[in-house]
N, C-alpha and C. Protein backbone atom coordinates (compact mmCIF):
# COMPACT_ATOMS: atom_id res chain seq x y z
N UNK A 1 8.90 89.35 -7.73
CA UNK A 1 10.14 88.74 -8.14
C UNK A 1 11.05 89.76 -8.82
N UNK A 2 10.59 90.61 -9.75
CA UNK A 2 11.63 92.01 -10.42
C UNK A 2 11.87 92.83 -9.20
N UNK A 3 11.34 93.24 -8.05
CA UNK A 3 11.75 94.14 -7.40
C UNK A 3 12.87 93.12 -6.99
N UNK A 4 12.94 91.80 -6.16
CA UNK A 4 13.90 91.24 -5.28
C UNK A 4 15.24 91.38 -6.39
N UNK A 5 14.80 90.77 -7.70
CA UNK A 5 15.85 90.76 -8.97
C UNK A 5 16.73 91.96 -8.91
N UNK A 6 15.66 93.00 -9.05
CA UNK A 6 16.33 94.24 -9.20
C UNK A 6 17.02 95.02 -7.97
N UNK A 7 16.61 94.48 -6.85
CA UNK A 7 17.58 94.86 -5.47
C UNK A 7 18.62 93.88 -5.52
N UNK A 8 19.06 92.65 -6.05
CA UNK A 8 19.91 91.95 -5.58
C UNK A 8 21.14 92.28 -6.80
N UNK A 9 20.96 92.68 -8.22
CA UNK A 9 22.02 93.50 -8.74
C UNK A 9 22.33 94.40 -8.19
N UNK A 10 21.41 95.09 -7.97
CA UNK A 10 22.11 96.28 -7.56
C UNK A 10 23.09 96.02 -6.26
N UNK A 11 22.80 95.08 -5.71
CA UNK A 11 23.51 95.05 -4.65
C UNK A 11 25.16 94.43 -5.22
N UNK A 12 24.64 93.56 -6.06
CA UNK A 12 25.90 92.86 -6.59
C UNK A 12 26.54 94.02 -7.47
N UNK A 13 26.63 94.54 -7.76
CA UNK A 13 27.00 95.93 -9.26
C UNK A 13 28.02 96.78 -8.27
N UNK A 14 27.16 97.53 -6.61
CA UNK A 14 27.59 97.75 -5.78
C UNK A 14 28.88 96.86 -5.00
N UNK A 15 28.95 95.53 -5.25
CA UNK A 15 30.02 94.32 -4.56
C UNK A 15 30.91 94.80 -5.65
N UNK A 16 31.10 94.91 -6.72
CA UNK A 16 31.58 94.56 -7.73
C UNK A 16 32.45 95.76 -8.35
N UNK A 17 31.95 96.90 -7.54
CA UNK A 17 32.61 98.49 -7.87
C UNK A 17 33.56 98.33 -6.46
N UNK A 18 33.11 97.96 -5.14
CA UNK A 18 34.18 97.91 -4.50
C UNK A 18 35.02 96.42 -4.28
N UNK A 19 34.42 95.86 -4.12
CA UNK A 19 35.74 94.61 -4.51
C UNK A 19 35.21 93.57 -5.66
N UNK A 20 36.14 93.17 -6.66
CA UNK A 20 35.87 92.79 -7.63
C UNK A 20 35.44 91.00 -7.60
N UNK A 21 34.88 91.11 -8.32
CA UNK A 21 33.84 89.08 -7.98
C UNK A 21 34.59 88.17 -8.22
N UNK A 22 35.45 88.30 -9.82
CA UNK A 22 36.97 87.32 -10.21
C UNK A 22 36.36 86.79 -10.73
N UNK A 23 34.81 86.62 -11.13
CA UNK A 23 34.58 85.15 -11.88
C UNK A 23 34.71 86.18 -13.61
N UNK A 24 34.85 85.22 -14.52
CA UNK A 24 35.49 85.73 -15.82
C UNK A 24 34.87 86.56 -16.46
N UNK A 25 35.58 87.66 -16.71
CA UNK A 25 34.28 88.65 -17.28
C UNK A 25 34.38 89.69 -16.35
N UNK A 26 34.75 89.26 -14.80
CA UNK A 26 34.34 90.05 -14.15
C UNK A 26 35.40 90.62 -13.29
N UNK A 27 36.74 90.62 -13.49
CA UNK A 27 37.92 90.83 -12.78
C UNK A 27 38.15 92.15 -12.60
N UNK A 28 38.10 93.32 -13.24
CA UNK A 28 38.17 94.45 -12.68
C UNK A 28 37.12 95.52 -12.22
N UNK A 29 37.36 96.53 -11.36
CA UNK A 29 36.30 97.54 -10.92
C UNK A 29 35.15 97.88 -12.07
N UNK A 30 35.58 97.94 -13.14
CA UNK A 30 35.00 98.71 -13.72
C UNK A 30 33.81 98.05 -14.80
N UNK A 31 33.84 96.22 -14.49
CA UNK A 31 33.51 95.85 -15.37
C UNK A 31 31.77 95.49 -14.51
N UNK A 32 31.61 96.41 -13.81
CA UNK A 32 30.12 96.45 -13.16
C UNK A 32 28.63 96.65 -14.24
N UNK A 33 29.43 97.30 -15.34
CA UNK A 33 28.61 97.99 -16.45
C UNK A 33 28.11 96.43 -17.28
N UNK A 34 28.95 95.31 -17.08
CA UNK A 34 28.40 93.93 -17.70
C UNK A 34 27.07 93.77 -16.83
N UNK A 35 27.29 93.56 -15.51
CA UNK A 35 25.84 93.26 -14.97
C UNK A 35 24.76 93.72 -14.94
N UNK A 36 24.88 95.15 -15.42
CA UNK A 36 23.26 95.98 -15.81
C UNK A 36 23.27 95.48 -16.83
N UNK A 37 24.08 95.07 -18.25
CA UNK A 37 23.61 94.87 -19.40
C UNK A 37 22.86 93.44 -18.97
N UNK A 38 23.25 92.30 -18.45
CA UNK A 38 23.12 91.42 -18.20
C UNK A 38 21.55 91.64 -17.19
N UNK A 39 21.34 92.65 -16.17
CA UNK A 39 19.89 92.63 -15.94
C UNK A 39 18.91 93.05 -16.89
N UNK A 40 19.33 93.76 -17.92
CA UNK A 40 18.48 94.48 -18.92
C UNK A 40 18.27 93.32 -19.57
N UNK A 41 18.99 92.74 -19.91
CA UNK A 41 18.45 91.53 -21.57
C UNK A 41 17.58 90.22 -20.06
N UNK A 42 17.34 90.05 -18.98
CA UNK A 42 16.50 89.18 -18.18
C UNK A 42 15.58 90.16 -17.99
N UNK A 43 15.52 91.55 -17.89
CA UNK A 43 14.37 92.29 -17.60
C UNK A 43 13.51 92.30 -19.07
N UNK A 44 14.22 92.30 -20.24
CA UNK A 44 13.44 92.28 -21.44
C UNK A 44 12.78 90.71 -21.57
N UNK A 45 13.85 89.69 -21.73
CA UNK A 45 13.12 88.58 -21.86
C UNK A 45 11.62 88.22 -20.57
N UNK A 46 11.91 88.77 -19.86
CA UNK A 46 10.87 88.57 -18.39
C UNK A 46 9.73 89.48 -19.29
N UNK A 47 9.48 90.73 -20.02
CA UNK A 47 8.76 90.82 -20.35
C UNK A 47 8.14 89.96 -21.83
N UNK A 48 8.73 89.96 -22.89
CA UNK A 48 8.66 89.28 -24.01
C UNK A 48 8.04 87.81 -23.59
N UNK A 49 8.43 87.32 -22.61
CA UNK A 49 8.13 86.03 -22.32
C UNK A 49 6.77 85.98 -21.10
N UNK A 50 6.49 86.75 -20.88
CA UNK A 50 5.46 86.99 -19.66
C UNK A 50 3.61 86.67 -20.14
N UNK A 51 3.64 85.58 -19.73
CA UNK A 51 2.08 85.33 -20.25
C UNK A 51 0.84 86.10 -20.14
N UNK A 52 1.16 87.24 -20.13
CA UNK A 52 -0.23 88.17 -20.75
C UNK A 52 -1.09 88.04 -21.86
């Protein structure tokens, strides 16, 4: 499930440097740098929360 997670930002980060998504937050080129922050704090909670 983290690898598919982590291929499908990237793919979106990639959408998002060349044409922009519009949903709020997200209107210009440059604001691609929200969605890694945004995979990092689900990649941390995925661990913190992971029943080991």
């Amino acid at each position: 499930m983290n690898k598919l997670f982590s291929f499908l930002i990237i793919l979106v980060m990639a959408f998002q440097i060349i044409r922009p998504i519009g949903l709020p937050g997200l209107k210009r080129r440059g604001d691609f740098w929200k969605l890694a922050i945004f995979a990092m704090v689900v990649f941390g909670l995925d661990v913190v929360l992971r029943p080991h």
